[in-house]
N, C-alpha and C. Protein backbone atom coordinates (compact mmCIF):
# COMPACT_ATOMS: atom_id res chain seq x y z
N UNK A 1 0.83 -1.19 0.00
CA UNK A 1 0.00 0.00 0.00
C UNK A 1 0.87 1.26 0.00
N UNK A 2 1.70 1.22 0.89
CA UNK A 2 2.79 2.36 1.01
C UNK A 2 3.59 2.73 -0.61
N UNK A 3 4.13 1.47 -1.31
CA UNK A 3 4.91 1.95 -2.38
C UNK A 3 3.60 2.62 -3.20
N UNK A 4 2.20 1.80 -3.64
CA UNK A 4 1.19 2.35 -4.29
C UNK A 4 1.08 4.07 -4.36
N UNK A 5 1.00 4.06 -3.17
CA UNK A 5 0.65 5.29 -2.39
C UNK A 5 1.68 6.51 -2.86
N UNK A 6 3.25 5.97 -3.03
CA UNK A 6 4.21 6.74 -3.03
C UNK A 6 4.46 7.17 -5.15
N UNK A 7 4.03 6.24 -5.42
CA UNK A 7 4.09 5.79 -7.15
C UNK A 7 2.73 6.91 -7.16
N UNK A 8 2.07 6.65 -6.75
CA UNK A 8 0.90 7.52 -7.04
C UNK A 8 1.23 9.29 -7.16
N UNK A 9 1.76 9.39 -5.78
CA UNK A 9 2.06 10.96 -5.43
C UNK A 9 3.30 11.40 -6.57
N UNK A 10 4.33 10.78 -6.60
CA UNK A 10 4.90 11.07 -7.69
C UNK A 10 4.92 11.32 -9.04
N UNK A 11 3.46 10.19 -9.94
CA UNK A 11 2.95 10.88 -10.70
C UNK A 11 2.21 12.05 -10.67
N UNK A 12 1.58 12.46 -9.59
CA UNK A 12 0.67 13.21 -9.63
C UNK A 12 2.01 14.85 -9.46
N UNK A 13 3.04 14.79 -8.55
CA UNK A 13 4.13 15.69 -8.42
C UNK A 13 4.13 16.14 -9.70
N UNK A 14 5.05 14.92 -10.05
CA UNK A 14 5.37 15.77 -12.05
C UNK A 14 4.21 16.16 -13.16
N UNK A 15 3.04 15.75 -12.82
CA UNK A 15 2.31 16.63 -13.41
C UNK A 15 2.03 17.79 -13.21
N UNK A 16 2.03 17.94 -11.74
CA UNK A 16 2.13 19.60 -11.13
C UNK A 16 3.17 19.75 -11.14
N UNK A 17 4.37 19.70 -11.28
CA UNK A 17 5.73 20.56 -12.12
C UNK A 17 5.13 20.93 -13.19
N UNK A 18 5.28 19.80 -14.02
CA UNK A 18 5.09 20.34 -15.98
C UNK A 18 3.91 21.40 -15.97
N UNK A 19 2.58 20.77 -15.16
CA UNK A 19 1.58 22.61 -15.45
C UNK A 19 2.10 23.74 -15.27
N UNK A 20 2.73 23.72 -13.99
CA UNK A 20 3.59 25.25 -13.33
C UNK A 20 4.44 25.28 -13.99
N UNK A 21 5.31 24.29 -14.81
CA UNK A 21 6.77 25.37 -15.34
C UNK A 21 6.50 25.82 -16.61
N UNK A 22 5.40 24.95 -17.56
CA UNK A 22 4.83 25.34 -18.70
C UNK A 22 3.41 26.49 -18.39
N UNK A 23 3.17 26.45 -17.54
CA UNK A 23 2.35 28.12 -17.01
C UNK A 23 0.86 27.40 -18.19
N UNK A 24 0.25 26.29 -17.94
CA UNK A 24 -0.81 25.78 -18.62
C UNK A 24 -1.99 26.90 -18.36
N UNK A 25 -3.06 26.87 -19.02
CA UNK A 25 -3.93 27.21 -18.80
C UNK A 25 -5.24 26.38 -18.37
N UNK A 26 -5.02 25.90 -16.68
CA UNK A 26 -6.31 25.33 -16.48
C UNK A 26 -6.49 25.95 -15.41
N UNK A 27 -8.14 24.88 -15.27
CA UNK A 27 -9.03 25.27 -13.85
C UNK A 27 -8.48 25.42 -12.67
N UNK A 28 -8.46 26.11 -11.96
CA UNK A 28 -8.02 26.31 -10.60
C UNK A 28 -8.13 24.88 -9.44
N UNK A 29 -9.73 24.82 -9.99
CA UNK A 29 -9.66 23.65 -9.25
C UNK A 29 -8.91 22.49 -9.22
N UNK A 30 -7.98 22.22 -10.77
CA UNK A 30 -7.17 21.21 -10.33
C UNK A 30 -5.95 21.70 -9.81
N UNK A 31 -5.29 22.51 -10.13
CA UNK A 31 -4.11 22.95 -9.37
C UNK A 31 -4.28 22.67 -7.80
N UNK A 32 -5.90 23.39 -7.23
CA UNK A 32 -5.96 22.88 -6.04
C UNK A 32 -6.33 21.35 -5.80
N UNK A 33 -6.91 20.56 -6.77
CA UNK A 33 -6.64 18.96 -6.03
C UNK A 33 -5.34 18.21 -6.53
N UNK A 34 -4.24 18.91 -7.10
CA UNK A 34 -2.77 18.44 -7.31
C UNK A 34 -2.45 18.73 -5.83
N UNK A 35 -2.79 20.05 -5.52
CA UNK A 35 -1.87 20.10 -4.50
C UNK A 35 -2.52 19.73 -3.02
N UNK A 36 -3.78 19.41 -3.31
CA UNK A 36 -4.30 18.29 -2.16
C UNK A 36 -3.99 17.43 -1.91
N UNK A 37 -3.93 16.55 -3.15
CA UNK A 37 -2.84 15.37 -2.78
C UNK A 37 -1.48 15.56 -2.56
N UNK A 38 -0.72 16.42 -2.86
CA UNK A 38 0.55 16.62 -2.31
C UNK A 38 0.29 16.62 -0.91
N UNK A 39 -0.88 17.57 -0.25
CA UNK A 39 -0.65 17.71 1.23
C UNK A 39 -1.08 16.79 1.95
N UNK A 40 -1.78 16.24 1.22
CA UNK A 40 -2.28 14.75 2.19
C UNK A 40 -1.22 13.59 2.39
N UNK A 41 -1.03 13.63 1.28
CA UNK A 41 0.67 12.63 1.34
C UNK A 41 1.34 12.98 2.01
N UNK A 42 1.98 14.35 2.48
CA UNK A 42 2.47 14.80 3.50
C UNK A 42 2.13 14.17 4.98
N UNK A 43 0.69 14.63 4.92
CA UNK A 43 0.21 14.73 6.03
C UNK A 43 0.00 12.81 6.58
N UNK A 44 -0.13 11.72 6.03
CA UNK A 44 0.10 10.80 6.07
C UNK A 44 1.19 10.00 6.32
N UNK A 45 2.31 10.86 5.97
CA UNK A 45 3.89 10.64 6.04
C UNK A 45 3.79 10.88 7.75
N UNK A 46 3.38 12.09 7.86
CA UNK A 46 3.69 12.63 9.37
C UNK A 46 3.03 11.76 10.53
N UNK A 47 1.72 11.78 10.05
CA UNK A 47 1.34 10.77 10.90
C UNK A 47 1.54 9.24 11.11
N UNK A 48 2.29 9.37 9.91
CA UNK A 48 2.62 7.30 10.37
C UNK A 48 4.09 7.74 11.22
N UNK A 49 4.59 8.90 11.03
CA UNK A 49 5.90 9.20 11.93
C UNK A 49 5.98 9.37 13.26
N UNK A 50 4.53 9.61 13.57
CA UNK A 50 3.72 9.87 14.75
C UNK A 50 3.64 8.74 15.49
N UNK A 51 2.73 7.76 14.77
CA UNK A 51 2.81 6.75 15.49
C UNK A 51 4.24 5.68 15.72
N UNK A 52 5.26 5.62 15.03
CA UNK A 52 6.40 5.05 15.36
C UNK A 52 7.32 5.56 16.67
N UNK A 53 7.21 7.26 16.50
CA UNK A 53 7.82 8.12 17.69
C UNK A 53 7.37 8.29 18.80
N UNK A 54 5.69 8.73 18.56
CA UNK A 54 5.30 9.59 19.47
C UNK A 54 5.22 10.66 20.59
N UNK A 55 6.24 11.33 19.23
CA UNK A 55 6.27 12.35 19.06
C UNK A 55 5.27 13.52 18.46
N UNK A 56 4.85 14.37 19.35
CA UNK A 56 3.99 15.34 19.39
C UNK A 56 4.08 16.36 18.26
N UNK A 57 5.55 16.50 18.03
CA UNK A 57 5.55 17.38 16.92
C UNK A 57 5.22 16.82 15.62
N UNK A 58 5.01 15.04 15.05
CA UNK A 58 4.57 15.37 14.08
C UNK A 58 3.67 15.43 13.56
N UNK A 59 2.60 15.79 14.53
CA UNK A 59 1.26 16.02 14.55
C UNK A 59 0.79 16.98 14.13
N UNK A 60 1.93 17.98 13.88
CA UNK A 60 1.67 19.48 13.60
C UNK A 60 1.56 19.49 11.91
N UNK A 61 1.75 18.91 11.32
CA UNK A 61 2.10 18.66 9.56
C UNK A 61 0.59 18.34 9.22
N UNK A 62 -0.10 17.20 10.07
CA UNK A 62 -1.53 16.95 9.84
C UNK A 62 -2.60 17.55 10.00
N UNK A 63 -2.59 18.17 11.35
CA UNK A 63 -3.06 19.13 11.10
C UNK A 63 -3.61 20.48 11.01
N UNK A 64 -2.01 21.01 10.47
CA UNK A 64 -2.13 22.14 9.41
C UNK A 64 -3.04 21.85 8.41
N UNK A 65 -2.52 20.80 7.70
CA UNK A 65 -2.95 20.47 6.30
C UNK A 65 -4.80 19.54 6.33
N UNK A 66 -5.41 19.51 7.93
CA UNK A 66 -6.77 19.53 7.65
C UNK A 66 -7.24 20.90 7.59
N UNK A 67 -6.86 21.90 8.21
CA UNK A 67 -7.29 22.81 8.67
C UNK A 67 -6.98 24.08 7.05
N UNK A 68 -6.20 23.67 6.33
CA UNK A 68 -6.27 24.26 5.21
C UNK A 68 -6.70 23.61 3.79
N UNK A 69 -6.73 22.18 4.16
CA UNK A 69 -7.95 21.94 3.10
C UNK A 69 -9.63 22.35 3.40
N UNK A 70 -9.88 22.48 4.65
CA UNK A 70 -11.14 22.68 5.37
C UNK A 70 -11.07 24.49 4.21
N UNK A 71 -10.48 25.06 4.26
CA UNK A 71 -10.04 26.13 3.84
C UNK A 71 -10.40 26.35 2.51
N UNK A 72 -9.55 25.85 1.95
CA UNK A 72 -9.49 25.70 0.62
C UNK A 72 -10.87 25.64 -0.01
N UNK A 73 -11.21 24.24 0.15
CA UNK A 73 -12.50 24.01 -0.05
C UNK A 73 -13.51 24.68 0.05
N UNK A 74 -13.70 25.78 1.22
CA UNK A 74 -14.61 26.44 1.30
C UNK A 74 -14.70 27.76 0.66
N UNK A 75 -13.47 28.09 0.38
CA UNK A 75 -13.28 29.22 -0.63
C UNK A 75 -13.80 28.85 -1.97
N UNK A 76 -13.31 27.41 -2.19
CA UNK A 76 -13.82 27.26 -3.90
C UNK A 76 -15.24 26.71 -3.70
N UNK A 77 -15.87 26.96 -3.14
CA UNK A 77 -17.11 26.86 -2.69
C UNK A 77 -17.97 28.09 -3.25
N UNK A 78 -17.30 29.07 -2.37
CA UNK A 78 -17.96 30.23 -2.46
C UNK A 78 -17.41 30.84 -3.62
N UNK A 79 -16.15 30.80 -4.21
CA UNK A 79 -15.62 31.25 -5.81
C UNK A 79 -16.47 30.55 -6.84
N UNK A 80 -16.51 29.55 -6.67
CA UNK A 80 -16.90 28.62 -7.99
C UNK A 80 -18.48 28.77 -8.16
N UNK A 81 -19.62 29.50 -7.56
CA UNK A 81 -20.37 29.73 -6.98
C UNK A 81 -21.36 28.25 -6.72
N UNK A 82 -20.94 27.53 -6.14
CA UNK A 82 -21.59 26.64 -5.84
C UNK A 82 -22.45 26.62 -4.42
N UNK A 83 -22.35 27.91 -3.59
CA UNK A 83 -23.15 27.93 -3.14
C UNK A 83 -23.52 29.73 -3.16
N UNK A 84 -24.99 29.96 -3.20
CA UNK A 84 -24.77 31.86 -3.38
C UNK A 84 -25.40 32.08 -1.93
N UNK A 85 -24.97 33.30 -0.99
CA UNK A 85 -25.45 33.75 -0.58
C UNK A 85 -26.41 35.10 -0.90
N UNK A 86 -27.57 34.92 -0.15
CA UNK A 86 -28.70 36.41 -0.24
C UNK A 86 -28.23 37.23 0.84
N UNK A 87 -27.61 38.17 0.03
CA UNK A 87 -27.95 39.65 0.33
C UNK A 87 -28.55 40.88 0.43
């Protein structure tokens, strides 16, 4: 599961290189789920580091990275207008 996992993120890396260094023209929204999965992979890394150490600090990598996809998401929420508020 782990190598899967790692084969996965790496394709998904060099595709977000090649968009950003070739300056593509797409949707926002995928730039932001490239780089969701970058942070989740992160954030998965940290926490399996967590449980081997237990160590407190690497708890801090996870979550950051709920607390700014919680983020994210809700911005392209309200950008993308998928939800409108009345004013």
């Amino acid at each position: 599961m782990e190598k899967t996992r790692r084969v996965i993120v790496i394709m998904f890396s060099i595709i977000y290189l090649i968009l950003i260094i070739l300056r593509v023209n797409i949707p926002r929204v995928l730039y932001i789920f490239l780089g969701a999965i970058l942070l989740v992979n992160q954030a998965i890394d940290e926490w399996n580091k967590y449980l081997q150490t237990k160590k407190k600090f690497y708890l801090v990598i996870p979550i950051i990275s709920v607390i700014i996809l919680i983020f994210v998401i809700f911005q392209c929420v309200i950008t993308e207008g998928f939800v409108k508020f009345h004013t």
